[in-house]
N, C-alpha and C. Protein backbone atom coordinates (compact mmCIF):
# COMPACT_ATOMS: atom_id res chain seq x y z
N UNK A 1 -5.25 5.58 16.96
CA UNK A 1 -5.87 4.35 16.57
C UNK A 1 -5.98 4.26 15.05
N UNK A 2 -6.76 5.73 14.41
CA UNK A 2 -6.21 4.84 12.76
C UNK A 2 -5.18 4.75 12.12
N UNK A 3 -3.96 5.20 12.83
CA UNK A 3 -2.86 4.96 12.32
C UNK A 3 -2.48 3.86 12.44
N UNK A 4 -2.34 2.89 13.45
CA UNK A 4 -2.37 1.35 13.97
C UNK A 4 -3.33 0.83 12.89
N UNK A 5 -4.41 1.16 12.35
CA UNK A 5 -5.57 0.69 11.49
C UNK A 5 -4.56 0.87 9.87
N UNK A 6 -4.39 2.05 9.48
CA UNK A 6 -3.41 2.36 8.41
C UNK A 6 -2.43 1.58 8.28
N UNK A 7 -1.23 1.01 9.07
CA UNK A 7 -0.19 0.34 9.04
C UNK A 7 -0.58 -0.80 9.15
N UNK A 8 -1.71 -1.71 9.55
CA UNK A 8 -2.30 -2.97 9.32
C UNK A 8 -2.67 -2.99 8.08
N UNK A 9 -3.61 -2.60 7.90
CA UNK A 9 -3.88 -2.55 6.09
C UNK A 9 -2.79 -2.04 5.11
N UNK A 10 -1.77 -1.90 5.66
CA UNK A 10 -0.77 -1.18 4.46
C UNK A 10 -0.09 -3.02 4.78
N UNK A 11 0.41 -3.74 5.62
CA UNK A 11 1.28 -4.21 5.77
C UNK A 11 0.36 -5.64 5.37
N UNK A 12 -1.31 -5.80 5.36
CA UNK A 12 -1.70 -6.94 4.87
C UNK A 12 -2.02 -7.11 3.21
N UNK A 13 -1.92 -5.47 2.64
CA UNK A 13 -2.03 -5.08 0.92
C UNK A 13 -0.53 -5.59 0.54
N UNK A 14 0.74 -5.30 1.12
CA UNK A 14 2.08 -5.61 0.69
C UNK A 14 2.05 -6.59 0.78
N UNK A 15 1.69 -7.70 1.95
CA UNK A 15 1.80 -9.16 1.75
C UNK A 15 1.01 -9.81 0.47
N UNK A 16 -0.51 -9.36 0.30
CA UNK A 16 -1.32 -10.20 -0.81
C UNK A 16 -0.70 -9.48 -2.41
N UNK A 17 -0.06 -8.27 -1.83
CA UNK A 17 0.66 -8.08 -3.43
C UNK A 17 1.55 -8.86 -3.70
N UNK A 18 2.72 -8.99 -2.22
CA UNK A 18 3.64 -10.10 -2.79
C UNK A 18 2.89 -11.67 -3.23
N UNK A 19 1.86 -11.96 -2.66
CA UNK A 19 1.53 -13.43 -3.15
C UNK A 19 0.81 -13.35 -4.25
N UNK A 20 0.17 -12.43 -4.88
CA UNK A 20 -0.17 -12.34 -6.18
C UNK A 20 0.58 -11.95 -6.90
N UNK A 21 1.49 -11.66 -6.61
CA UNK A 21 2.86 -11.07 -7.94
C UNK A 21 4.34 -12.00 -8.00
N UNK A 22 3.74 -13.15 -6.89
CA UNK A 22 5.06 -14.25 -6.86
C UNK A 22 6.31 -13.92 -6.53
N UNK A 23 6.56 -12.60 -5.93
CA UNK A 23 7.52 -12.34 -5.65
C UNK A 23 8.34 -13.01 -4.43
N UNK A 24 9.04 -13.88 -4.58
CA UNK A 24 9.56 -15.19 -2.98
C UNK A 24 11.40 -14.51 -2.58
N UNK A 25 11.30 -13.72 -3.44
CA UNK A 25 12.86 -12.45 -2.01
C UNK A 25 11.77 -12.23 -1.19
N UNK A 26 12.99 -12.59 -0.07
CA UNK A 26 12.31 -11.76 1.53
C UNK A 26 12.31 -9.99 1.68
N UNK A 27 13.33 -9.63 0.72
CA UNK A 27 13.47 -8.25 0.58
C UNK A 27 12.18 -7.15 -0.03
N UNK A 28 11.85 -7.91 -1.31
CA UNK A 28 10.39 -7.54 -2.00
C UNK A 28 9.44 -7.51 -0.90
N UNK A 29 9.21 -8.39 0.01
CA UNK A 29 7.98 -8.81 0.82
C UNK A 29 8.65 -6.93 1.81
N UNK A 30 9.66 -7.21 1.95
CA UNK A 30 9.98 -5.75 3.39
C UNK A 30 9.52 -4.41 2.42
N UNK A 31 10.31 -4.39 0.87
CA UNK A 31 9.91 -3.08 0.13
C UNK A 31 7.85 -2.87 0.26
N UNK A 32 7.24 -4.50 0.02
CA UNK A 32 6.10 -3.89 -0.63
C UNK A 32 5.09 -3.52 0.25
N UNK A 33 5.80 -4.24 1.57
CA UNK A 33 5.05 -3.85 3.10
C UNK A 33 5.08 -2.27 3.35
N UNK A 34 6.09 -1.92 3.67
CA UNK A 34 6.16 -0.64 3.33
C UNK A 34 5.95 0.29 2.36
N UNK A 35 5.78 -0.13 1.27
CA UNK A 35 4.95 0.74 0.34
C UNK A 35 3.60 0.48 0.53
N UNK A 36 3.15 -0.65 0.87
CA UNK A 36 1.65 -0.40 1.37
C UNK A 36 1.32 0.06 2.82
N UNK A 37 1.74 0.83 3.53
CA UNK A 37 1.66 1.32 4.40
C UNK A 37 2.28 2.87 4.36
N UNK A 38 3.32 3.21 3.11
CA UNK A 38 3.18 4.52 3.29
C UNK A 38 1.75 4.53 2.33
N UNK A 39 2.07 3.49 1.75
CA UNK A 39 0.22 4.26 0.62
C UNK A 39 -1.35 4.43 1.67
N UNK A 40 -1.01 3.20 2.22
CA UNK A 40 -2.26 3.52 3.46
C UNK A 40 -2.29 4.87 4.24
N UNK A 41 -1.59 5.31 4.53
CA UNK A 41 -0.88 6.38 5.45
C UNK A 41 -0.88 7.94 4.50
N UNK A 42 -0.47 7.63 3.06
CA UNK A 42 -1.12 8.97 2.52
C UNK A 42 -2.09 9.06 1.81
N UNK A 43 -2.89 7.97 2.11
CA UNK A 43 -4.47 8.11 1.61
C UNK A 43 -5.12 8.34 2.79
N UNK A 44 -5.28 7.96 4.51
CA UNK A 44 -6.06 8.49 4.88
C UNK A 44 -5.82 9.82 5.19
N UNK A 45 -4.27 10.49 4.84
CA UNK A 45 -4.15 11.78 5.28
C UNK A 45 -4.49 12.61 4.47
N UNK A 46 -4.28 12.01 3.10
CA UNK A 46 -5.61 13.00 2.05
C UNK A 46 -7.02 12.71 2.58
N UNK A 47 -7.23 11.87 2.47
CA UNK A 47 -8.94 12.02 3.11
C UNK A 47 -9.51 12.64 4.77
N UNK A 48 -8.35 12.73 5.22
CA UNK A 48 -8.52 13.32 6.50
C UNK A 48 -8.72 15.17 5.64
N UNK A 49 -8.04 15.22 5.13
CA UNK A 49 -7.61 16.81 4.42
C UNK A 49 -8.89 17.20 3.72
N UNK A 50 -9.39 16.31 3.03
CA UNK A 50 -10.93 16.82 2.29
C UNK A 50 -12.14 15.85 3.01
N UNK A 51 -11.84 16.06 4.54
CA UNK A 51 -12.90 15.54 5.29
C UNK A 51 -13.55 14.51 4.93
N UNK A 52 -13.39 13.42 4.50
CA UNK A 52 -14.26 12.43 4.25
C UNK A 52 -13.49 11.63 5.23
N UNK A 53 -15.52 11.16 5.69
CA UNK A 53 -15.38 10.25 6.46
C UNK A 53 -15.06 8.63 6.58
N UNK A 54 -14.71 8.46 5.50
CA UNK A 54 -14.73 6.46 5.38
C UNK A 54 -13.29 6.69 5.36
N UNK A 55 -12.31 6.55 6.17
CA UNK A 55 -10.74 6.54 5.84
C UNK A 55 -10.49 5.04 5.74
N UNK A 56 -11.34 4.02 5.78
CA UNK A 56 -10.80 3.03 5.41
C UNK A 56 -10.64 2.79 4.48
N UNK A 57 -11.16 3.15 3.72
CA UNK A 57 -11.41 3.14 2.54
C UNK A 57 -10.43 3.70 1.79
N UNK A 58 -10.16 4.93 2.05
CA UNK A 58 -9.17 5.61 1.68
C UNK A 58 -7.73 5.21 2.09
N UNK A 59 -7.36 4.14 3.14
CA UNK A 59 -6.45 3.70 3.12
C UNK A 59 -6.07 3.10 2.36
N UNK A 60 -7.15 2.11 2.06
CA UNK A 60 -6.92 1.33 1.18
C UNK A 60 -6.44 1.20 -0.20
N UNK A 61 -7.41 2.53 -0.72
CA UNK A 61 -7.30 2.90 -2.34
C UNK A 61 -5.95 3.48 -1.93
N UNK A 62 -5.32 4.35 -1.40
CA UNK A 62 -4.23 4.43 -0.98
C UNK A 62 -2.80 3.75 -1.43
N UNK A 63 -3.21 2.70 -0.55
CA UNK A 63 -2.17 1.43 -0.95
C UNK A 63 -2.00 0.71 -1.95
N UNK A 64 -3.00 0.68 -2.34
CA UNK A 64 -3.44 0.11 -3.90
C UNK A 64 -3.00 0.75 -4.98
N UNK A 65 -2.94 2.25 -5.23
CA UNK A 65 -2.51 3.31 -5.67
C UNK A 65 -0.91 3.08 -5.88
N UNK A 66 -0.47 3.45 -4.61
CA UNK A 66 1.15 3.17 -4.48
C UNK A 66 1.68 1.92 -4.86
N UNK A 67 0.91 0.64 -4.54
CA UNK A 67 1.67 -0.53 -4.66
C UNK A 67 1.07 -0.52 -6.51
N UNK A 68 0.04 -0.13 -7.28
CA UNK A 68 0.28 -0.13 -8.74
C UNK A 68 1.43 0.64 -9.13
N UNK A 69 1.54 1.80 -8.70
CA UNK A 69 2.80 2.45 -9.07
C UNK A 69 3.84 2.06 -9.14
N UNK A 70 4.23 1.12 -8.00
CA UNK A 70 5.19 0.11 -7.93
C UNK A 70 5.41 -0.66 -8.95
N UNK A 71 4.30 -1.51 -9.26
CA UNK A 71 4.31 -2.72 -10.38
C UNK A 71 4.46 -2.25 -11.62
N UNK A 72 4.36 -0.92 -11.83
CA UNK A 72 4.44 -0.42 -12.88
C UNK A 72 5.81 0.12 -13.47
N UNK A 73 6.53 0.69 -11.99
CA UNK A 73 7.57 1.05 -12.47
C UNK A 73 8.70 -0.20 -12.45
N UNK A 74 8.19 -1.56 -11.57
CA UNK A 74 9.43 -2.41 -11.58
C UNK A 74 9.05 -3.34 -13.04
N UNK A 75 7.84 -3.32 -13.59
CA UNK A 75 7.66 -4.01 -14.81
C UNK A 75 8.22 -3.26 -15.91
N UNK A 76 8.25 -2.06 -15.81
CA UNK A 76 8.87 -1.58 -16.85
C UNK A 76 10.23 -1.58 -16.82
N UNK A 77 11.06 -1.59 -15.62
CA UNK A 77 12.48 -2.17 -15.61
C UNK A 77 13.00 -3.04 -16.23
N UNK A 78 12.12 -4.57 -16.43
CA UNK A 78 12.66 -5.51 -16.16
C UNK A 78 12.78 -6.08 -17.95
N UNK A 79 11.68 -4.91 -18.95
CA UNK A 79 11.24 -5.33 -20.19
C UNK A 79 12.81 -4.69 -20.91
């Protein structure tokens, strides 16, 4: 079950990244879904690892984590 919980929140962080970052390829929307869902996915498995209990939380920062990493490395591409 929180993996079903993890891949929801990874796949609703990739959508509001794509609509806050204007990105309108259908391809961006598939990359950032999936980067917010592996980020969901290795944040609650770090927080599973140092026992804390709020993994939603940790999904979240998670995804958030990965999908900045993202913006960071495709903004610096593009300069």
């Amino acid at each position: 079950m929180l993996i079903l919980w993890a891949i929801i929140i990874g796949l609703v962080l990739g959508a509001l990244y794509n609509l806050i970052t204007n990105s309108h390829d259908g391809a961006d929307l598939i990359v950032e879904m999936l980067l917010g869902i592996a980020g969901s996915l290795v944040g609650g498995f770090v927080a599973r690892s140092f026992f804390v209990s709020q993994l939603l939380y940790a999904n979240v920062i998670g995804a958030v984590v990965l999908l900045a990493v993202y913006w960071l490395m495709v903004s610096r591409k593009t300069k």
